[in-house]
C-alpha atoms as a PDB file:
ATOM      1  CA  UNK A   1      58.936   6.879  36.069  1.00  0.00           C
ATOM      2  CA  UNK A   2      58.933   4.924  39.478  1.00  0.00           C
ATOM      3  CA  UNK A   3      62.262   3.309  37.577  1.00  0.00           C
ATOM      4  CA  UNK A   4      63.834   6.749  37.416  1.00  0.00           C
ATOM      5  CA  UNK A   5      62.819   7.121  41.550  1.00  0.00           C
ATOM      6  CA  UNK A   6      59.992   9.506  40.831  1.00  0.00           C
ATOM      7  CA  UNK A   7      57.413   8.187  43.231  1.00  0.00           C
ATOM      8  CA  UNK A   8      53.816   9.869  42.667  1.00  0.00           C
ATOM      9  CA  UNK A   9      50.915   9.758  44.426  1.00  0.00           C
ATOM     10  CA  UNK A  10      47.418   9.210  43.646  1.00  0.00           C
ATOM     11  CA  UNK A  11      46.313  12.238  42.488  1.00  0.00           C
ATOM     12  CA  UNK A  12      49.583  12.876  40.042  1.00  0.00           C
ATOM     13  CA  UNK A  13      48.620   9.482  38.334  1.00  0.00           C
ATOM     14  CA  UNK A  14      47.070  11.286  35.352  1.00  0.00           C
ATOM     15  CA  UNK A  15      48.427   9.276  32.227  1.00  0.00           C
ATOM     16  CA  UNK A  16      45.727   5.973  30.896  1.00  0.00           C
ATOM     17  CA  UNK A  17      47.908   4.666  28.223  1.00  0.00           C
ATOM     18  CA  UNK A  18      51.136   6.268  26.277  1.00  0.00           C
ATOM     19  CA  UNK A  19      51.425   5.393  22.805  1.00  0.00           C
ATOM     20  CA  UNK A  20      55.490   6.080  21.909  1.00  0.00           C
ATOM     21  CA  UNK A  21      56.079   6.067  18.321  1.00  0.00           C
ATOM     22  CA  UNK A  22      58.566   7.316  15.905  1.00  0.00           C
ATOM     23  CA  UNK A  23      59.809  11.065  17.608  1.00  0.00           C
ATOM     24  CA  UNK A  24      56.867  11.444  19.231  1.00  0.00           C
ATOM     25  CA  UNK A  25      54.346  10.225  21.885  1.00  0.00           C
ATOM     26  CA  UNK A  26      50.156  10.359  22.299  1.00  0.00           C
ATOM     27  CA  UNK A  27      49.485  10.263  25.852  1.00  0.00           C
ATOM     28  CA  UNK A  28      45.712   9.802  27.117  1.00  0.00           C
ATOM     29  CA  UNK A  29      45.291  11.719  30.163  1.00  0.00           C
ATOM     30  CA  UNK A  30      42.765  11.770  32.782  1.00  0.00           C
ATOM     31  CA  UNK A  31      42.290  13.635  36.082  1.00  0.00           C
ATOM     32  CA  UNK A  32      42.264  11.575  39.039  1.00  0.00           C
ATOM     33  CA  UNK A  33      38.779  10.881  40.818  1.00  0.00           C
ATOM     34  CA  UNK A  34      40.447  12.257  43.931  1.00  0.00           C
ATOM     35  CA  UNK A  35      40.354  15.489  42.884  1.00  0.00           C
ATOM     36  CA  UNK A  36      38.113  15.215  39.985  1.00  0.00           C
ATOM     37  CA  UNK A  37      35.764  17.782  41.885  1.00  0.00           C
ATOM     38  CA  UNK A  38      38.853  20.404  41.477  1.00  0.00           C
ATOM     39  CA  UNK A  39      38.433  20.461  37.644  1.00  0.00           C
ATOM     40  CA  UNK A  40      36.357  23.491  37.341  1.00  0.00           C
ATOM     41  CA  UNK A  41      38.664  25.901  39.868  1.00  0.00           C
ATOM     42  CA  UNK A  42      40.861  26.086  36.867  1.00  0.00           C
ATOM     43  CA  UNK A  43      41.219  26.774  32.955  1.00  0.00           C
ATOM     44  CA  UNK A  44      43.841  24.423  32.996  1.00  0.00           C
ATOM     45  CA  UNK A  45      43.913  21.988  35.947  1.00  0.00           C
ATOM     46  CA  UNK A  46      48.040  21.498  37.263  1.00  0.00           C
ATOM     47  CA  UNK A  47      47.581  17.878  37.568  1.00  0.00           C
ATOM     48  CA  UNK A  48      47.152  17.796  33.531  1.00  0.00           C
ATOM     49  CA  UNK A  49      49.826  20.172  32.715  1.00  0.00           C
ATOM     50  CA  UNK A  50      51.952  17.696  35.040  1.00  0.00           C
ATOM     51  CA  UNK A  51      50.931  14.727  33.193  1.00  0.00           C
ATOM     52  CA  UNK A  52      51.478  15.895  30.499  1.00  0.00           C
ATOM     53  CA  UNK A  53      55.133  17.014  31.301  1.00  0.00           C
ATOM     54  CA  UNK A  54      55.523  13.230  32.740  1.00  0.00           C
ATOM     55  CA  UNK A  55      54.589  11.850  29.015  1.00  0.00           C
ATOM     56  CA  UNK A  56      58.096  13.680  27.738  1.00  0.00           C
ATOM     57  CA  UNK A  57      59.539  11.118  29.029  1.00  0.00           C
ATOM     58  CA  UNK A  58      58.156   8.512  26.800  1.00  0.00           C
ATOM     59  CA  UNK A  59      60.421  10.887  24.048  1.00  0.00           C
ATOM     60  CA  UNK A  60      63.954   9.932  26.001  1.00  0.00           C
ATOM     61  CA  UNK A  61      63.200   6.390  26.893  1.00  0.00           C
ATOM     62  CA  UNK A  62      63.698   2.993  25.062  1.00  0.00           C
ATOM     63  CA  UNK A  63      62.588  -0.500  25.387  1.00  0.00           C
ATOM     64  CA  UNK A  64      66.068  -1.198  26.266  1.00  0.00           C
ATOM     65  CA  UNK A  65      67.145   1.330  28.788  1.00  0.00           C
ATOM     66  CA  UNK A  66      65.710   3.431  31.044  1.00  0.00           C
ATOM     67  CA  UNK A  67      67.443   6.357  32.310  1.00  0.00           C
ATOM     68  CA  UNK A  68      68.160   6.137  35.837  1.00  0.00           C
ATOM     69  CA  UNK A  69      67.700   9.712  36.500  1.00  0.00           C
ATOM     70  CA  UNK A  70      64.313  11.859  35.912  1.00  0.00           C
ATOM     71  CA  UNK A  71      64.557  14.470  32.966  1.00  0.00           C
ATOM     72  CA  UNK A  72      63.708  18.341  34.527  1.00  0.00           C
ATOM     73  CA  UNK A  73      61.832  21.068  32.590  1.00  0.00           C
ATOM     74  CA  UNK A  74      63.946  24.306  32.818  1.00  0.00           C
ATOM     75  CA  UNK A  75      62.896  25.986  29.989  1.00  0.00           C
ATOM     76  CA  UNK A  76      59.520  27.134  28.289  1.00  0.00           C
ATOM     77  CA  UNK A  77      59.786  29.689  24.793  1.00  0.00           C
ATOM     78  CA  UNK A  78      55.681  29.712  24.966  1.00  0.00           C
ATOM     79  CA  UNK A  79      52.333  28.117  26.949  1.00  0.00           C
ATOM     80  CA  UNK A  80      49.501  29.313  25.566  1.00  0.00           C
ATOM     81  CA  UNK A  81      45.983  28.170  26.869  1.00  0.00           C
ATOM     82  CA  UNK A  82      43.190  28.579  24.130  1.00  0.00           C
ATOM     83  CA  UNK A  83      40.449  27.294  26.097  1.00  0.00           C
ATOM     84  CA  UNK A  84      39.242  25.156  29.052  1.00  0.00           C
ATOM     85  CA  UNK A  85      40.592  21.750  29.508  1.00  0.00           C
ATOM     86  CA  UNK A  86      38.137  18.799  30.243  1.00  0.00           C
ATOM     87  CA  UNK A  87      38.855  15.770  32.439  1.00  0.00           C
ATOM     88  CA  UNK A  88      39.945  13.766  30.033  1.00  0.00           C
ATOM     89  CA  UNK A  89      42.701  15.118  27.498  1.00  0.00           C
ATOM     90  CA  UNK A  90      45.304  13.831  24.816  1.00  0.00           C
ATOM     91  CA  UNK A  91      48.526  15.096  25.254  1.00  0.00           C
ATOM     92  CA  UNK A  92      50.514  15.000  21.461  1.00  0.00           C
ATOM     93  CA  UNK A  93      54.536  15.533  22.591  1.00  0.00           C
ATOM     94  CA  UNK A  94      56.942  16.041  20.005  1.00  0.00           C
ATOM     95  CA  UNK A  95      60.052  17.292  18.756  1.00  0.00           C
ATOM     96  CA  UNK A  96      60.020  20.810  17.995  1.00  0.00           C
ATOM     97  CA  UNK A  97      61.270  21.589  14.525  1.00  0.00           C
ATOM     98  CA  UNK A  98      64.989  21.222  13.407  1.00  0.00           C
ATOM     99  CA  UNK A  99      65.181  19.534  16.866  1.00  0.00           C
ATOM    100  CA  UNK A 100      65.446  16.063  18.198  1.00  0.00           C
ATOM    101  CA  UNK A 101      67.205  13.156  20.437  1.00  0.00           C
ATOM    102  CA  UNK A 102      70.656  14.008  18.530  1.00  0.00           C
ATOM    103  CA  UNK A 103      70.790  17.741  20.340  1.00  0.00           C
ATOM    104  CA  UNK A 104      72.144  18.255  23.667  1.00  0.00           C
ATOM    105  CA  UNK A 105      68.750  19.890  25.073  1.00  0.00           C
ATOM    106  CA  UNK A 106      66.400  19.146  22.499  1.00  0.00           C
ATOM    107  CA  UNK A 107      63.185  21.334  21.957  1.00  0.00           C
ATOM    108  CA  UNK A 108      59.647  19.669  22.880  1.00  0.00           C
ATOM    109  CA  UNK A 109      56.370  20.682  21.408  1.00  0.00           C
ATOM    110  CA  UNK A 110      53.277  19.900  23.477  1.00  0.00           C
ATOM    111  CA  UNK A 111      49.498  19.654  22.535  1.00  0.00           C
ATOM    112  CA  UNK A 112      47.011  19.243  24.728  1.00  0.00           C
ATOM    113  CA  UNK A 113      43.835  18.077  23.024  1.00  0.00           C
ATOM    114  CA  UNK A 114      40.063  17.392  24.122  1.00  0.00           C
ATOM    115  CA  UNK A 115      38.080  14.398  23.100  1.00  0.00           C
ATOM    116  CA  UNK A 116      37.036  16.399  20.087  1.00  0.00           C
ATOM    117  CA  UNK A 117      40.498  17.057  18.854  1.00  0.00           C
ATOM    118  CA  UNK A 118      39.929  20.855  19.999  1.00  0.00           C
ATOM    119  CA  UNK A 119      43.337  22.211  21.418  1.00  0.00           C
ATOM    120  CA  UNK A 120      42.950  23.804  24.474  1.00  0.00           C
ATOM    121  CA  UNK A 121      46.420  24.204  25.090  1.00  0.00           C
ATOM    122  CA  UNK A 122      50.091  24.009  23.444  1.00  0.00           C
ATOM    123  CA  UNK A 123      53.377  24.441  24.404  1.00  0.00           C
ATOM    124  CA  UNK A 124      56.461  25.424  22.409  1.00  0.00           C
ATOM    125  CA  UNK A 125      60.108  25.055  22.691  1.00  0.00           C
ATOM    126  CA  UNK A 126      59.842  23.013  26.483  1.00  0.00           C
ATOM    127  CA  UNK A 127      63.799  22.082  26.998  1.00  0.00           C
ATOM    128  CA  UNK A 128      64.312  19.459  29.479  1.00  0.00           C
ATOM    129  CA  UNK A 129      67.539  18.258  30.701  1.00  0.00           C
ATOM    130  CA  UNK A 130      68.451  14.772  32.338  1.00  0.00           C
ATOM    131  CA  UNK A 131      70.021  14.947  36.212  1.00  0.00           C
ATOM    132  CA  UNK A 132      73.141  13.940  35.551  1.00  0.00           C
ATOM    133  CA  UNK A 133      73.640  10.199  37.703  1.00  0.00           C
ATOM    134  CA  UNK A 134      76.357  12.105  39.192  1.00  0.00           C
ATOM    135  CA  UNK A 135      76.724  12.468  42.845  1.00  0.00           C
ATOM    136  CA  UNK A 136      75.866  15.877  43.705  1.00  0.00           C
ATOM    137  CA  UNK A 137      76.496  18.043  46.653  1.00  0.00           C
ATOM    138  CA  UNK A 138      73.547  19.780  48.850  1.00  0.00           C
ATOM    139  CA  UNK A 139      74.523  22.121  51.824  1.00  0.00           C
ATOM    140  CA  UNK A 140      73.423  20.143  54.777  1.00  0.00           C
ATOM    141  CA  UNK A 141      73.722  23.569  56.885  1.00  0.00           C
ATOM    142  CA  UNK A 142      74.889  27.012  57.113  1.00  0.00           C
ATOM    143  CA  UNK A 143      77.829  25.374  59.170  1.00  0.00           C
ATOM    144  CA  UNK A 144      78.969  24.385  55.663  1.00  0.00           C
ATOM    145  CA  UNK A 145      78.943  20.858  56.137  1.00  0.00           C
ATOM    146  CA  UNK A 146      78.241  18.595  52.798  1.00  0.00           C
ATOM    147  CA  UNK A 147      76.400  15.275  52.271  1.00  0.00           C
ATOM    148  CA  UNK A 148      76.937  13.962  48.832  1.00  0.00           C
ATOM    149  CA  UNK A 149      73.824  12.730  47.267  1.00  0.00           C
ATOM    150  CA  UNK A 150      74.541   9.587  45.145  1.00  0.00           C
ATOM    151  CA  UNK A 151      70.323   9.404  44.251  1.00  0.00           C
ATOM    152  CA  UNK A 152      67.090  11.107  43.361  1.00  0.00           C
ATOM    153  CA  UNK A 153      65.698   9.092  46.681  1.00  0.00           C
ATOM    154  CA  UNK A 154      68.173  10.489  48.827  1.00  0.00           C
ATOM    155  CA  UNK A 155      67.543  13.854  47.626  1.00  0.00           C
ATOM    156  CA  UNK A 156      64.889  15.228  49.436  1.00  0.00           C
ATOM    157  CA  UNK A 157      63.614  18.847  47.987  1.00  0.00           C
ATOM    158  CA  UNK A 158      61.076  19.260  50.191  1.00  0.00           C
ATOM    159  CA  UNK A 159      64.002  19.660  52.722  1.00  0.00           C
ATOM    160  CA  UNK A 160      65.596  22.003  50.566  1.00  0.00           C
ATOM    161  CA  UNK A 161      63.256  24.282  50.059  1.00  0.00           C
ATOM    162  CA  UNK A 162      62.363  24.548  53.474  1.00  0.00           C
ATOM    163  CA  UNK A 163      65.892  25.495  54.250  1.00  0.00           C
ATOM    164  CA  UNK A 164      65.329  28.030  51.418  1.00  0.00           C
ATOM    165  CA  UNK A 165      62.530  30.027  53.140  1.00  0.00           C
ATOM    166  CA  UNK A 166      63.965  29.460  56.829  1.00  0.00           C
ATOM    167  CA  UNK A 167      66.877  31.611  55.082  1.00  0.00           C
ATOM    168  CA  UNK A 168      69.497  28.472  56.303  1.00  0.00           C
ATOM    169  CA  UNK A 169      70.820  28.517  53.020  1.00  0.00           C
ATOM    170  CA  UNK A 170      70.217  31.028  49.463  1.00  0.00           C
ATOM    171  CA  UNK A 171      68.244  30.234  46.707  1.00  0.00           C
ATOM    172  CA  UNK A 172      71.430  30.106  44.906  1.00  0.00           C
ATOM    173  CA  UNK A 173      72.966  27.447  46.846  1.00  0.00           C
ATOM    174  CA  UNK A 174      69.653  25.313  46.625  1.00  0.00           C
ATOM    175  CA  UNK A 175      69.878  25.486  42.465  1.00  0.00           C
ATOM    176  CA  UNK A 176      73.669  24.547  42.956  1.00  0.00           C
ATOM    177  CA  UNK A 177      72.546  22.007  45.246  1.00  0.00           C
ATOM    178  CA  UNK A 178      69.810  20.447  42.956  1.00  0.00           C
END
């Protein structure tokens, strides 16, 4: 991930060991001790459902090559949450059926287990897409002047999308931009 210039901190650090094998990948998750304590605010903590969505990548990498661009979820068909999540989960990430590396946005099917085997959660029909290496163009301010964008590290959405809700530039602009 850090290859791809996805830098996370501490408590996004949720995967203990990913397993890749044949069109799929077993990822052993764990919350964080840093916010460990946060587990029981939720039915299904965020920083799981994020690690979880950082073992798709195992799916689009090889030993060979990694992309140099991070893949993006921007589609979901279904999420359904059967029952609490624990601290320590096993996420099972798949293709969906009749899908796989061969399409063009291939679908992704997502268990999230307990230690039991119980699943607590699944996902359906997750569609990612790679950024394109690309440079891209982001509005550097409602002047209309550009700054191309050659890399994920000099792409800074937290700028963005503080421009978005200062009203410098639309929503719109900021998906065009990303």
């Amino acid at each position: 991930l850090k290859n791809m210039g996805l830098r996370y901190g501490r408590s996004h650090r949720g995967i203990r060991a990913l397993y890749v094998g044949h069109r799929q990948v077993l990822a052993e998750l764990q919350l964080p001790v840093s916010i460990e304590d946060s587990l029981r605010e939720y039915v299904l903590h965020p920083a799981l459902v994020d690690s979880t969505l950082q073992a798709t990548v195992g799916l689009m990498i090889d030993a060979e090559r990694v992309p140099a661009m991070p893949p993006v979820a921007f589609a979901l068909e279904r999420f359904r949450v059967l029952s609490a999540c624990t601290s320590a989960m096993v996420a099972w990430v798949r293709y969906g059926a009749g899908s796989g590396p061969e399409d063009g946005l291939p679908a992704i099917d997502i268990d999230l287990c307990d230690s039991d085997g119980n699943v607590c959660a699944n996902m359906r029909g997750l569609r990612l897409r790679i950024m394109e290496p690309i440079a891209r163009q982001a509005r550097e301010s409602a002047n209309g002047v550009v700054k191309v964008v050659a890399s994920p590290e000099d792409f800074n959405y937290e700028d963005l999308l503080a421009r978005v809700a200062d009203g410098e530039i639309s929503v719109e602009a900021a998906v065009a931009a990303s």
